[in-house]
Protein backbone atom coordinates (compact mmCIF):
# COMPACT_ATOMS: atom_id res chain seq x y z
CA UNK A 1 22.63 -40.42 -111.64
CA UNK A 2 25.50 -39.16 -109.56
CA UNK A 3 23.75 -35.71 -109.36
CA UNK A 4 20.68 -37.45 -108.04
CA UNK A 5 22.82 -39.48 -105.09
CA UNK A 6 24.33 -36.02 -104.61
CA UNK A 7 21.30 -34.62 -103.47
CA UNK A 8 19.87 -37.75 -101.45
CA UNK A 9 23.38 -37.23 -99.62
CA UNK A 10 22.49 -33.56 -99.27
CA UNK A 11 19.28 -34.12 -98.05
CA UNK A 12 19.72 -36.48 -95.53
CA UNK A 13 22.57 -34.72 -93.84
CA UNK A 14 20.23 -31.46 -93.77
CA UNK A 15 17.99 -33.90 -92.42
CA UNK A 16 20.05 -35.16 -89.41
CA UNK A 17 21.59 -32.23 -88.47
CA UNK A 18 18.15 -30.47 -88.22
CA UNK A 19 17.56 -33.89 -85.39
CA UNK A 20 20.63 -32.74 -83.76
CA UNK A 21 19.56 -29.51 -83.35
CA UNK A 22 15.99 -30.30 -82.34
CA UNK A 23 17.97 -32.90 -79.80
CA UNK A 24 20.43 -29.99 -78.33
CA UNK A 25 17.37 -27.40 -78.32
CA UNK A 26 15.07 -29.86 -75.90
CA UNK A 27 17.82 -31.08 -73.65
CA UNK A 28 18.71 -27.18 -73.21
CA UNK A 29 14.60 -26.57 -72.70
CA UNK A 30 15.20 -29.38 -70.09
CA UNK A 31 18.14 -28.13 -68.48
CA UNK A 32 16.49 -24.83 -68.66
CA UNK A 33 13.57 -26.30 -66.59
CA UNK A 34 15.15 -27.97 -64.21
CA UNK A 35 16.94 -25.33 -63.08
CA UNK A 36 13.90 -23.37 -62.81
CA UNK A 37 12.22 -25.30 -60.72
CA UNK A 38 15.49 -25.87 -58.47
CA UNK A 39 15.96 -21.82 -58.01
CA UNK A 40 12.21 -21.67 -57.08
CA UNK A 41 12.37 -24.04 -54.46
CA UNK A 42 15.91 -22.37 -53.74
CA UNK A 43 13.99 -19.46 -53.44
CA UNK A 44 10.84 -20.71 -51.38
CA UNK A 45 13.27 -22.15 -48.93
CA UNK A 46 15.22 -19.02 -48.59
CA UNK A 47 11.56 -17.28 -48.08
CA UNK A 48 10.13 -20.20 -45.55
CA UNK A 49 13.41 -19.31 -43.85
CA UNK A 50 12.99 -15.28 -43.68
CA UNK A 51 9.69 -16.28 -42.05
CA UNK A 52 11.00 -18.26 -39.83
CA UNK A 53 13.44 -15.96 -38.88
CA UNK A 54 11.20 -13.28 -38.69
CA UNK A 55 8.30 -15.34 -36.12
CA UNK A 56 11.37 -16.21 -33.89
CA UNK A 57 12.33 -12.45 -34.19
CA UNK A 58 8.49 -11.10 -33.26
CA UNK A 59 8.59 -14.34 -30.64
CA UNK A 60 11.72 -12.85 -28.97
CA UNK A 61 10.39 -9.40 -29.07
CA UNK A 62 7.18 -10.46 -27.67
CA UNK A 63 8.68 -11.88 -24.53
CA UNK A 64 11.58 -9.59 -24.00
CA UNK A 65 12.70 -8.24 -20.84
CA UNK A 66 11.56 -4.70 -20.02
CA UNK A 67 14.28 -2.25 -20.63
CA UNK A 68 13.29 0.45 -17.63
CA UNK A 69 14.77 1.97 -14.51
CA UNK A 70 12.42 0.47 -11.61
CA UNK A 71 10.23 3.23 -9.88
CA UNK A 72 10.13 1.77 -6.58
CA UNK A 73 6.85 2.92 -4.25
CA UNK A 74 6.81 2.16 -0.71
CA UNK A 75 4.67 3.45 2.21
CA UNK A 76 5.75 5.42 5.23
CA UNK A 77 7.50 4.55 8.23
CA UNK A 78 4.74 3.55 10.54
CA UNK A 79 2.64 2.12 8.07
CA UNK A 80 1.51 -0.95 9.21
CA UNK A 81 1.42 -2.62 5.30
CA UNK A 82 5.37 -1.49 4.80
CA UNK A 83 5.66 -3.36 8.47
CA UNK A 84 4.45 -6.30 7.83
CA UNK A 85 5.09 -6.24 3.84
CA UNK A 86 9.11 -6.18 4.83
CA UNK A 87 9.24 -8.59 7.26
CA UNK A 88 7.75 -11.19 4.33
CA UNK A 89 9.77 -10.07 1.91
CA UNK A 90 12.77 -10.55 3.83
CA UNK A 91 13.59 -6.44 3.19
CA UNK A 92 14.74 -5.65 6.71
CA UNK A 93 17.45 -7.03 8.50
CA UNK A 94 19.30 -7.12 12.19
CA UNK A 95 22.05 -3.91 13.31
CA UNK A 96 24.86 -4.33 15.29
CA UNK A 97 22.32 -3.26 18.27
CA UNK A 98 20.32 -6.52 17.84
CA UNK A 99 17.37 -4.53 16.54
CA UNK A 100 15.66 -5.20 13.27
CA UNK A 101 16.18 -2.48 10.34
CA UNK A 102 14.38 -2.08 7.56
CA UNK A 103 16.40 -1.89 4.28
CA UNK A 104 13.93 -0.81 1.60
CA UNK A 105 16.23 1.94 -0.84
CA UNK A 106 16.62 5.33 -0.15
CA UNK A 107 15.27 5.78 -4.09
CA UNK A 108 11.76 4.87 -2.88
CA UNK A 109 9.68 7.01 -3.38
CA UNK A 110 7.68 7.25 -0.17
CA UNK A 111 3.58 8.07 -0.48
CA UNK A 112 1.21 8.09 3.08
CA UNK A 113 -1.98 5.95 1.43
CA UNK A 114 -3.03 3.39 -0.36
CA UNK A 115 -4.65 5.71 -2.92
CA UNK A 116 -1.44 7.69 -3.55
CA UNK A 117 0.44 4.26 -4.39
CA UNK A 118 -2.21 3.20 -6.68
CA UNK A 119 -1.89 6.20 -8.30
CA UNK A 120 1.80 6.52 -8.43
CA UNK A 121 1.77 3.12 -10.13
CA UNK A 122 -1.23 4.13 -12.66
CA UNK A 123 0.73 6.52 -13.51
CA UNK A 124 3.95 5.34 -14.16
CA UNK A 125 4.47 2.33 -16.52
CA UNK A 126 7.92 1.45 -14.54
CA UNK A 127 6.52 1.53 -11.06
CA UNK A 128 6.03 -1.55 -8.50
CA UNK A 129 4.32 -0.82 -5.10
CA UNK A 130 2.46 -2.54 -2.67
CA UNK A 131 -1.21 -2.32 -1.12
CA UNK A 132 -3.88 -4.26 0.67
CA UNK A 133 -5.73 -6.80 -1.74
CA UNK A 134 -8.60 -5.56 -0.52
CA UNK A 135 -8.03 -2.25 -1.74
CA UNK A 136 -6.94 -3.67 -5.29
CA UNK A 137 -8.72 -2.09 -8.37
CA UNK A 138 -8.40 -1.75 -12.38
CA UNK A 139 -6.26 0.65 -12.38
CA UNK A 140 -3.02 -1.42 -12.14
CA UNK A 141 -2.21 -4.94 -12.50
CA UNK A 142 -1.39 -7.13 -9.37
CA UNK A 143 1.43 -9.85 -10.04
CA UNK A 144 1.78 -13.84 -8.32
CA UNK A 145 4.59 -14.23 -6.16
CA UNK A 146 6.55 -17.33 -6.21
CA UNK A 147 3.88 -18.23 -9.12
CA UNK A 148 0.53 -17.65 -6.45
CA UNK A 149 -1.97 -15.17 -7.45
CA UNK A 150 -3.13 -13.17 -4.93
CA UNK A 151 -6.55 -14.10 -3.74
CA UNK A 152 -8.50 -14.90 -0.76
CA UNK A 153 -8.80 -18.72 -1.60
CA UNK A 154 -4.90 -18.80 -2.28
CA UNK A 155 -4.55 -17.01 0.96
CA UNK A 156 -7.19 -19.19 3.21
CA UNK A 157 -4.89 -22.06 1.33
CA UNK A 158 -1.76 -20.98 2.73
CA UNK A 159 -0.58 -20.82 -0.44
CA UNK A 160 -0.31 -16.84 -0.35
CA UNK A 161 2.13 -16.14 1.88
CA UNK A 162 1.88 -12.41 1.80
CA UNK A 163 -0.67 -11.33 4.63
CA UNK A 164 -1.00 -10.27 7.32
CA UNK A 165 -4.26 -9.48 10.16
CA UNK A 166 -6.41 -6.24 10.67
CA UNK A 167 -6.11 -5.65 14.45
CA UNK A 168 -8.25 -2.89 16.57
CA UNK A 169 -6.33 -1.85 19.62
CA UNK A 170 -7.32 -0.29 22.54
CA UNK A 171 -7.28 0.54 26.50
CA UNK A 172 -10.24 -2.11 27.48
CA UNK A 173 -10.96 -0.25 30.51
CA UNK A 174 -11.58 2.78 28.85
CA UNK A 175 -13.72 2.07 26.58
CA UNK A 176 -17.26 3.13 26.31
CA UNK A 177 -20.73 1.90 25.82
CA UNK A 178 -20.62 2.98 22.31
CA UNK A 179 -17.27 1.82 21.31
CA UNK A 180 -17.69 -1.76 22.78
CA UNK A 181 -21.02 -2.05 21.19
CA UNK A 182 -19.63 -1.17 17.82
CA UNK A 183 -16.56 -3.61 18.28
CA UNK A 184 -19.58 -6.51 18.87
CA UNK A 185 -20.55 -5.69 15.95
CA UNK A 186 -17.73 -5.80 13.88
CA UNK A 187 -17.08 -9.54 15.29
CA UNK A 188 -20.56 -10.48 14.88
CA UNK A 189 -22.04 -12.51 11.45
CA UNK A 190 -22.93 -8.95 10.32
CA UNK A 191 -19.86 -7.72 10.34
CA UNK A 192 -17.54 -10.62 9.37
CA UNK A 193 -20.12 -10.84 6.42
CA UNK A 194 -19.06 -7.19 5.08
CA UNK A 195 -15.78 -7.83 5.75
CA UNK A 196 -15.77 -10.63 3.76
CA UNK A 197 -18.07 -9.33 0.75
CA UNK A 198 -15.17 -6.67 0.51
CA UNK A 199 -12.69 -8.90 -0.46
CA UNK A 200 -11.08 -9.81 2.98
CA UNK A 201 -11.35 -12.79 4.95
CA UNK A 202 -13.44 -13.30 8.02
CA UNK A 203 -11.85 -14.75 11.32
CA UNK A 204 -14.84 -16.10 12.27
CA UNK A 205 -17.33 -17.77 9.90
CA UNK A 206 -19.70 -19.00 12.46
CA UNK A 207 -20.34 -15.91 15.06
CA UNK A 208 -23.54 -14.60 16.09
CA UNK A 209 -25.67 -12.14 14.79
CA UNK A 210 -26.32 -8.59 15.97
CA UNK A 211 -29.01 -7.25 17.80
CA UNK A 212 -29.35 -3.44 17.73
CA UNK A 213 -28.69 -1.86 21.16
CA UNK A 214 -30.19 1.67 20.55
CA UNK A 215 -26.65 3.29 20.78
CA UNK A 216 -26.39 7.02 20.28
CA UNK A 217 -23.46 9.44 20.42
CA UNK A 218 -19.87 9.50 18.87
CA UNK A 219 -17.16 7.50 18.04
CA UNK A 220 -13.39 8.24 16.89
CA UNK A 221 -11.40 5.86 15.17
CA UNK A 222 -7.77 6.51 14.58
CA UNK A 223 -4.89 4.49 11.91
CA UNK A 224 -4.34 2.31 9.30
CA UNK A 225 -4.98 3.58 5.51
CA UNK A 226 -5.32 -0.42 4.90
CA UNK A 227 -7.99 -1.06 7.17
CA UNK A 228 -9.75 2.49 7.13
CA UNK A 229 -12.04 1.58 4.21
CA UNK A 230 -13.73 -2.07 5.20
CA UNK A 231 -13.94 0.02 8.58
CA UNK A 232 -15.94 2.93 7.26
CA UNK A 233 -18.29 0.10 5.37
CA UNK A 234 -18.69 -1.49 9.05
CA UNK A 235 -19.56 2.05 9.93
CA UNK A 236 -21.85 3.14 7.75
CA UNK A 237 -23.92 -0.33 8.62
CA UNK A 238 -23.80 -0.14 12.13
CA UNK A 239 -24.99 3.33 11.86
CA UNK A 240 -28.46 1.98 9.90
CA UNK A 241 -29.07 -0.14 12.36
CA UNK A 242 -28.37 2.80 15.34
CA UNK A 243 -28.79 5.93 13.33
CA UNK A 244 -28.33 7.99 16.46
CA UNK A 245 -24.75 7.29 15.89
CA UNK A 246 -22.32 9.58 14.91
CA UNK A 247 -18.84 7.22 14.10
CA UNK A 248 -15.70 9.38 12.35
CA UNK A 249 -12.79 7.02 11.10
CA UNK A 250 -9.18 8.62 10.29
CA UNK A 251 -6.59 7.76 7.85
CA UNK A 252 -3.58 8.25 10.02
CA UNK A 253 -1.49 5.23 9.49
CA UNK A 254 -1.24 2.55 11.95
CA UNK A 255 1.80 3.71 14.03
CA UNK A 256 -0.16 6.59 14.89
CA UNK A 257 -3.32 4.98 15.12
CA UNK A 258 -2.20 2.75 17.53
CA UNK A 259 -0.18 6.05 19.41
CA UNK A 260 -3.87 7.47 19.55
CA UNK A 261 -5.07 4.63 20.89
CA UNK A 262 -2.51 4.82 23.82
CA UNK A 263 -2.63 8.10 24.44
CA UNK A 264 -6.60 8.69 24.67
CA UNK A 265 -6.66 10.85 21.56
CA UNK A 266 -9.16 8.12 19.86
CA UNK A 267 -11.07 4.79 21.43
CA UNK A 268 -10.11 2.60 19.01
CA UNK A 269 -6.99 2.51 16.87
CA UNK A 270 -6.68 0.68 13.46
CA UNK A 271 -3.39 -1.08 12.67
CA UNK A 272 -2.83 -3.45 9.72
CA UNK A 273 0.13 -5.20 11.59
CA UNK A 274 0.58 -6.98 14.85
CA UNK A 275 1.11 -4.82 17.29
CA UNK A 276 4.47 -4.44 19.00
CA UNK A 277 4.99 -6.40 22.75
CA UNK A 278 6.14 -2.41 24.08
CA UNK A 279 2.94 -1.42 22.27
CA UNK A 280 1.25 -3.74 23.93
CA UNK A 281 2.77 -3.11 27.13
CA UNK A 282 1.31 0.52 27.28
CA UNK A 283 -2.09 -0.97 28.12
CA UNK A 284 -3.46 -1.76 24.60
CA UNK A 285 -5.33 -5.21 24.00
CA UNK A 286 -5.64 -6.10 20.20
CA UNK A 287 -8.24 -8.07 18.17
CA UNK A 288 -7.66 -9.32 15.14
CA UNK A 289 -11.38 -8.67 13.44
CA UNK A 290 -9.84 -9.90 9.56
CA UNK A 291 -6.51 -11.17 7.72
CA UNK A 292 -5.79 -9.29 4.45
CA UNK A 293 -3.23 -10.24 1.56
CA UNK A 294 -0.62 -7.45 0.10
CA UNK A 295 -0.42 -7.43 -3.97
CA UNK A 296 2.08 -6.58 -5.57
CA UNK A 297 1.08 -4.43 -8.17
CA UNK A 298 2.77 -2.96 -11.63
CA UNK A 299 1.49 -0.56 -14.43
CA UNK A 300 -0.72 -2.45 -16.67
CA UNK A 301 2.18 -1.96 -19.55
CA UNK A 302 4.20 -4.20 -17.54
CA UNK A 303 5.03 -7.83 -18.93
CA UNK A 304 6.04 -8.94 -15.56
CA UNK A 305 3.43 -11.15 -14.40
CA UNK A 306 5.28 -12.82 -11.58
CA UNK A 307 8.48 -12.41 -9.70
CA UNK A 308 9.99 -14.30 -6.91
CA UNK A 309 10.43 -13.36 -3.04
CA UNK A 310 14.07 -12.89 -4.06
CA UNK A 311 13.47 -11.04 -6.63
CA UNK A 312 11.02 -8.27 -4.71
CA UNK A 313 13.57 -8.30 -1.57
CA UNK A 314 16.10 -7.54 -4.67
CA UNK A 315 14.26 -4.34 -5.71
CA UNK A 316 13.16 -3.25 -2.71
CA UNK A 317 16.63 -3.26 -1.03
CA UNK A 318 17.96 -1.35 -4.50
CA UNK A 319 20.09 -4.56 -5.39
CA UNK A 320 17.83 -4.99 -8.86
CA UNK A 321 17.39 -1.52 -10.66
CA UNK A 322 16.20 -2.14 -14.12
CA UNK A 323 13.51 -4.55 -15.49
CA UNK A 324 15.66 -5.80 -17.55
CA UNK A 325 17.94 -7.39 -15.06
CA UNK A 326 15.48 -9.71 -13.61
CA UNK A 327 15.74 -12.40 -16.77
């Protein structure tokens, strides 16, 4: 009998302790579990947060300044763009003298065309220059300034404010048959129509058409790089309608198109600036015949989209030197 209790008493303390051990083993499976799960979301977080870190990173790089020396591209002395694209920019100031001095850096490199600037700036992923919007193609990227893209509707807005007019100049007395014909037609609905179907804008939307006169003989026109190209397409169409017309126009810049003009060396000079009053007072009479804007342009691998009036006067006059110090 006391054998028999011995072995119920066994048995049932085998019995609970295999409970406690079941008991320890699941609360450990739980405890296990639990922190499982917490070291996964640990770990989840800690990834959500490299990701994070890593689109804010890409974000930053994205929109980071550009880390170059500025190329800076400016015209000639004479040219009737750097003229007028100075005096809006604010790059020139007044000497002790009184007289009005243009400031842009000696580091500019200087070209004599439009072409050569467009290149310069093709070629050159650092490079900012300046040329007439009419002469603006794919190659490079023009930028807004003050936040105003450069087109003719911003411009006929007055929103634009860099432009400036396309002015002929010339002795009036002087001037031929020929050369007074062809100036009709460049103010006539004919020609204010090319002028504006190339991208510049017409001062005067309502003139007359042209009547061919018969003309024959020759023509010289002298100046502006700016204007020379809307002028050769006004050439080329008066010529169809007087083919006995022989009409040759020169890419000399406007400070010596309008010297031409005064000394007899061409009929007509081409200047993409208003013309001086002591250029004026050699005998010349300008007409304005269309207004242009200047773009700004950069390499297409430029970020820069816009910069401020401040901020061009800034390069220009070499106060701003690197991309980077714009932000």
């Amino acid at each position: 009998m006391r054998t028999k209790k011995l072995i119920t008493l066994l048995t049932a303390l085998c019995v609970s302790a295999a409970f406690a051990g079941c008991s320890s083993s699941g609360e450990s499976s739980v405890a296990s579990d639990s922190s499982s799960s917490t070291a996964a979301v640990n770990s989840q977080a800690d990834a959500d947060s490299t990701t994070a870190s890593a689109d804010v990173s890409q974000a930053t790089d994205t929109t980071s300044s550009f880390d170059a020396d500025i190329t800076v591209i400016s015209r000639e002395e004479g040219s009737g763009t750097r003229g007028a694209f100075v005096e809006l920019m604010g790059i020139e100031q007044e000497n002790e003298d009184g007289d009005t001095e243009d400031m842009t850096t000696e580091n500019a490199e200087i070209t004599q065309s439009t072409s050569v600037v467009l290149q310069s700036v093709a070629d050159n992923e650092a490079a900012i220059g300046y040329i007439s919007l009419g002469s603006l193609n794919d190659s490079v990227k023009a930028i807004s300034v003050d936040g105003v893209e450069p087109t003719v509707e911003n411009i006929l807005a007055g929103e634009y404010a860099v432009s400036r007019p396309f002015v002929i100049c010339y002795k009036a007395e002087e001037l031929s048959e020929l050369a007074t014909d062809f100036m009709t037609f460049i103010m006539s609905s004919d020609g204010q129509t090319i002028i504006s179907d190339n991208g510049y804008i017409s001062v005067d939307s309502e003139a007359a058409a042209y009547e061919g006169s018969g003309m024959s003989g020759s023509l010289t026109l002298s100046g502006s790089t700016s204007v020379s190209p809307v002028m050769e397409k006004l050439a080329d169409a008066y010529k169809e309608i007087n083919p006995n017309v022989t009409i040759a126009v020169q890419q000399t810049g406007s400070g010596a198109g309008i010297t031409a003009a005064t000394e007899g060396a061409c009929e007509i000079g081409m200047s993409s600036r208003d013309l001086k009053d002591e250029e004026l007072a050699n005998g010349l009479t300008a007409t304005t015949i269309a207004n242009d804007g200047i773009a700004v342009i950069v390499n297409h691998s430029n970020p820069v989209d816009n910069l401020t009036t401040e901020q061009i006067m800034s390069i220009y006059t070499g106060s701003i030197t690197n991309w980077a110090d714009l932000t």
